[in-house]
C-alpha atoms as a PDB file:
ATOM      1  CA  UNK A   1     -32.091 -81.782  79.782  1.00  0.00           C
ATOM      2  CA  UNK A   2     -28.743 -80.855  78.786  1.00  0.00           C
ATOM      3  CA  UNK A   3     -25.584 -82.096  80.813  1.00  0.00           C
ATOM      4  CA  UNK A   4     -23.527 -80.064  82.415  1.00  0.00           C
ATOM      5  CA  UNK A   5     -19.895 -79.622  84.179  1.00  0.00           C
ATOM      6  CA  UNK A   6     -18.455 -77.468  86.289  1.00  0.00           C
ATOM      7  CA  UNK A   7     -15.250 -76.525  86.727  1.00  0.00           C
ATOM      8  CA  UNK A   8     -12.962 -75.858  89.970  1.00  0.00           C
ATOM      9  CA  UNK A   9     -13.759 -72.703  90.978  1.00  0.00           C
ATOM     10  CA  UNK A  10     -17.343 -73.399  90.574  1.00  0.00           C
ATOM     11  CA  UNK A  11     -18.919 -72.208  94.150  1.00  0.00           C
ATOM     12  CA  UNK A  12     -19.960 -75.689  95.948  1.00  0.00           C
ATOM     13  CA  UNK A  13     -22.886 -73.965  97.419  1.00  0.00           C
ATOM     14  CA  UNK A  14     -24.503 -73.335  94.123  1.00  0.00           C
ATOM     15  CA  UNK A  15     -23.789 -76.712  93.068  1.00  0.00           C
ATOM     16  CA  UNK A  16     -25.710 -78.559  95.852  1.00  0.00           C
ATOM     17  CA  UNK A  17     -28.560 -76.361  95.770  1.00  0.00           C
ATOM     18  CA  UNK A  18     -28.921 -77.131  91.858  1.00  0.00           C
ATOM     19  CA  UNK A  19     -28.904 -80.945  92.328  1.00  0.00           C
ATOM     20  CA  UNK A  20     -31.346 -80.652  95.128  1.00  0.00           C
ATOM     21  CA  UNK A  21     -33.982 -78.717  93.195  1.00  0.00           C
ATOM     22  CA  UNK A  22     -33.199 -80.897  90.246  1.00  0.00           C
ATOM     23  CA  UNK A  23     -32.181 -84.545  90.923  1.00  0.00           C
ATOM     24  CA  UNK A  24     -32.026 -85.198  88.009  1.00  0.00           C
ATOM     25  CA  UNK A  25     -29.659 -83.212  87.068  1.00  0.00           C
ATOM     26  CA  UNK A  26     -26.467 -84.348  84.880  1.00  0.00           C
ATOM     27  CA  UNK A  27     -23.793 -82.470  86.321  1.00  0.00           C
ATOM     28  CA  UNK A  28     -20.076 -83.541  87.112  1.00  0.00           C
ATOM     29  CA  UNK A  29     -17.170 -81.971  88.794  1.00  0.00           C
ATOM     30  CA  UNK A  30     -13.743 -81.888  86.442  1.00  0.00           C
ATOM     31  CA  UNK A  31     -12.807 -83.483  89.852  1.00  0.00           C
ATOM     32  CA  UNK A  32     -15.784 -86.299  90.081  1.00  0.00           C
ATOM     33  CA  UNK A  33     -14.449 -86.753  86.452  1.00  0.00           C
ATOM     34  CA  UNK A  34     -11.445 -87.218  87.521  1.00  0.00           C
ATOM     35  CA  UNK A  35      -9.652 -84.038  85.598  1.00  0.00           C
ATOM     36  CA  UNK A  36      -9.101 -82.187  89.088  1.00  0.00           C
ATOM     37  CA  UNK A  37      -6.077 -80.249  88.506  1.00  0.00           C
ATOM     38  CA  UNK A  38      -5.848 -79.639  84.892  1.00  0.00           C
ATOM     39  CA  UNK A  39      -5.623 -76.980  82.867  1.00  0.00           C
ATOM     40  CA  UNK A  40      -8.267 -74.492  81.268  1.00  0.00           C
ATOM     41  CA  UNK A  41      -8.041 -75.630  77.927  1.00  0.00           C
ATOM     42  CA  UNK A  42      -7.922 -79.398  79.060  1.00  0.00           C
ATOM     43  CA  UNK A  43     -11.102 -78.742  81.318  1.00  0.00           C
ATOM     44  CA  UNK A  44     -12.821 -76.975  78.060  1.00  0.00           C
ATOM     45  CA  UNK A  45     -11.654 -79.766  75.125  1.00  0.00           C
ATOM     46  CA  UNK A  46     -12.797 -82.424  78.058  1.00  0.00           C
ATOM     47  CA  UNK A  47     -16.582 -80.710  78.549  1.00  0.00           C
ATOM     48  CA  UNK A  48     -16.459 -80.372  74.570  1.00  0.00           C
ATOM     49  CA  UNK A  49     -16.138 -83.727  74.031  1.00  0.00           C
ATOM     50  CA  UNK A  50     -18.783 -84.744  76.767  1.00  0.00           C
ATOM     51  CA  UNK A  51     -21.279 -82.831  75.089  1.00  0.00           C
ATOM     52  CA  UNK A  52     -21.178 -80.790  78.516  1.00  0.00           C
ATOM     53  CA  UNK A  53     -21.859 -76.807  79.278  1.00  0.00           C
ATOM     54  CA  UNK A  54     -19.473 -75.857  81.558  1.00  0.00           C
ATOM     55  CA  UNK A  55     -20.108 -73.645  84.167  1.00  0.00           C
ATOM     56  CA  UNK A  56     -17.194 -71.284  85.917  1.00  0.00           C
ATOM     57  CA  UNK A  57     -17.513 -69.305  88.800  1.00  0.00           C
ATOM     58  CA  UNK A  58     -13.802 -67.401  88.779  1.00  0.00           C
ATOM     59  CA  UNK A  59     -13.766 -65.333  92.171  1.00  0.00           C
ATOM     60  CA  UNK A  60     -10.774 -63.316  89.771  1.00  0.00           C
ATOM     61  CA  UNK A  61     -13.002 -62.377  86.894  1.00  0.00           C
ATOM     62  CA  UNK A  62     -16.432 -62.449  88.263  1.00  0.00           C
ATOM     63  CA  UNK A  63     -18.519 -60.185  90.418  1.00  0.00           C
ATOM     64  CA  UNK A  64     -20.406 -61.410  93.234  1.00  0.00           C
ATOM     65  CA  UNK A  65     -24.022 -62.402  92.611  1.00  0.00           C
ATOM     66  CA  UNK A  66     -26.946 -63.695  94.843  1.00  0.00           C
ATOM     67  CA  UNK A  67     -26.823 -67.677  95.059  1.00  0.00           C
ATOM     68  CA  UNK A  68     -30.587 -67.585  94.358  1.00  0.00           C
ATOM     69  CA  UNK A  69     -30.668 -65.250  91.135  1.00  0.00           C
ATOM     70  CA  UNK A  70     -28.000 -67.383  89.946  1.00  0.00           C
ATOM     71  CA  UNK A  71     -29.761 -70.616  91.084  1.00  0.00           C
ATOM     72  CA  UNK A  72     -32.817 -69.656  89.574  1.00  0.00           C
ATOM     73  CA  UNK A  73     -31.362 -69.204  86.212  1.00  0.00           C
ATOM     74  CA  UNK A  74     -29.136 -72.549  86.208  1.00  0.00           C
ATOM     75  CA  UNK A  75     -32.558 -73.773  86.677  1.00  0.00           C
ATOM     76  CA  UNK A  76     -34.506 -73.016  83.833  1.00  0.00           C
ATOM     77  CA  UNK A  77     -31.426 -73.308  81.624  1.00  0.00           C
ATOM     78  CA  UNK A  78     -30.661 -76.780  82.672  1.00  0.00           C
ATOM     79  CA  UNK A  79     -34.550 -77.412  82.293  1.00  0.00           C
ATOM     80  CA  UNK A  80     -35.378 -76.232  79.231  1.00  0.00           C
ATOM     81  CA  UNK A  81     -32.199 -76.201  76.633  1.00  0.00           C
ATOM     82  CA  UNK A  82     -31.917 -78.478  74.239  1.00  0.00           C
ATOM     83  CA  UNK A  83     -28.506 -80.628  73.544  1.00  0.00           C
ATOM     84  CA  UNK A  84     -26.133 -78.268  71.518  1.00  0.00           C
ATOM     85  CA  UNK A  85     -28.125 -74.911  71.808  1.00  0.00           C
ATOM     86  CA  UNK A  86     -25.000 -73.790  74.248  1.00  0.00           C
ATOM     87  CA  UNK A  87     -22.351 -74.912  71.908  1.00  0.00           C
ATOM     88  CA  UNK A  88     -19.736 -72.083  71.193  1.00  0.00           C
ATOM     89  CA  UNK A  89     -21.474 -69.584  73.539  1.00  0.00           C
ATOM     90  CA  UNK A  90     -20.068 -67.865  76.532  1.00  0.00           C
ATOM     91  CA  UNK A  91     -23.182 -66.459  78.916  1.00  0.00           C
ATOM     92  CA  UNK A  92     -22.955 -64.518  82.257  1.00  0.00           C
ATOM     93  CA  UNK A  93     -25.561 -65.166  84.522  1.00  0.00           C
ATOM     94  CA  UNK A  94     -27.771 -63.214  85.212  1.00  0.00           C
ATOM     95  CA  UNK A  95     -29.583 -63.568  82.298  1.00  0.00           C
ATOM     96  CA  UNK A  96     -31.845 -60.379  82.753  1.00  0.00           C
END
């Protein structure tokens, strides 16, 4: 399973729902890691260097989806990518 990170604006909601379907999960908060506050490219070089996909939600940039579509695809790509396969990439979710 791949690790993952999410960043500030990441909705909270989404986050609980995705460590309660999968507990075993390796997800942080920049804030749980203790890089609350800091800036984009800080956040990005930090997730880099953890070998973590970071996941943004950015009210400013990004439409409004359904939790569960959304849900459903952190699912399966939490569950089934491989270490690396999401380096370099930017993906909006929905996949379909």
């Amino acid at each position: 399973m791949i690790r993952l990170a999410t960043d500030e604006e990441f909705n909270n909601d989404i986050l609980r729902a995705l460590r309660r379907m999968l507990p075993n999960v390796d997800v942080l908060t920049v804030r749980e890691a203790g890089h609350g506050g800091c800036a984009d490219p800080e956040v990005l070089a930090w997730a880099a260097e953890e070998d973590r996909v970071l996941l943004t939600h950015d009210v400013t940039t990004m439409k409004r989806l359904p939790i569960g579509s959304v849900l459903d695809d952190l699912v399966l790509v939490a569950s089934c990518s491989l270490p690396g396969e999401w380096v370099n990439q930017v993906q909006f979710l929905p996949l379909r």
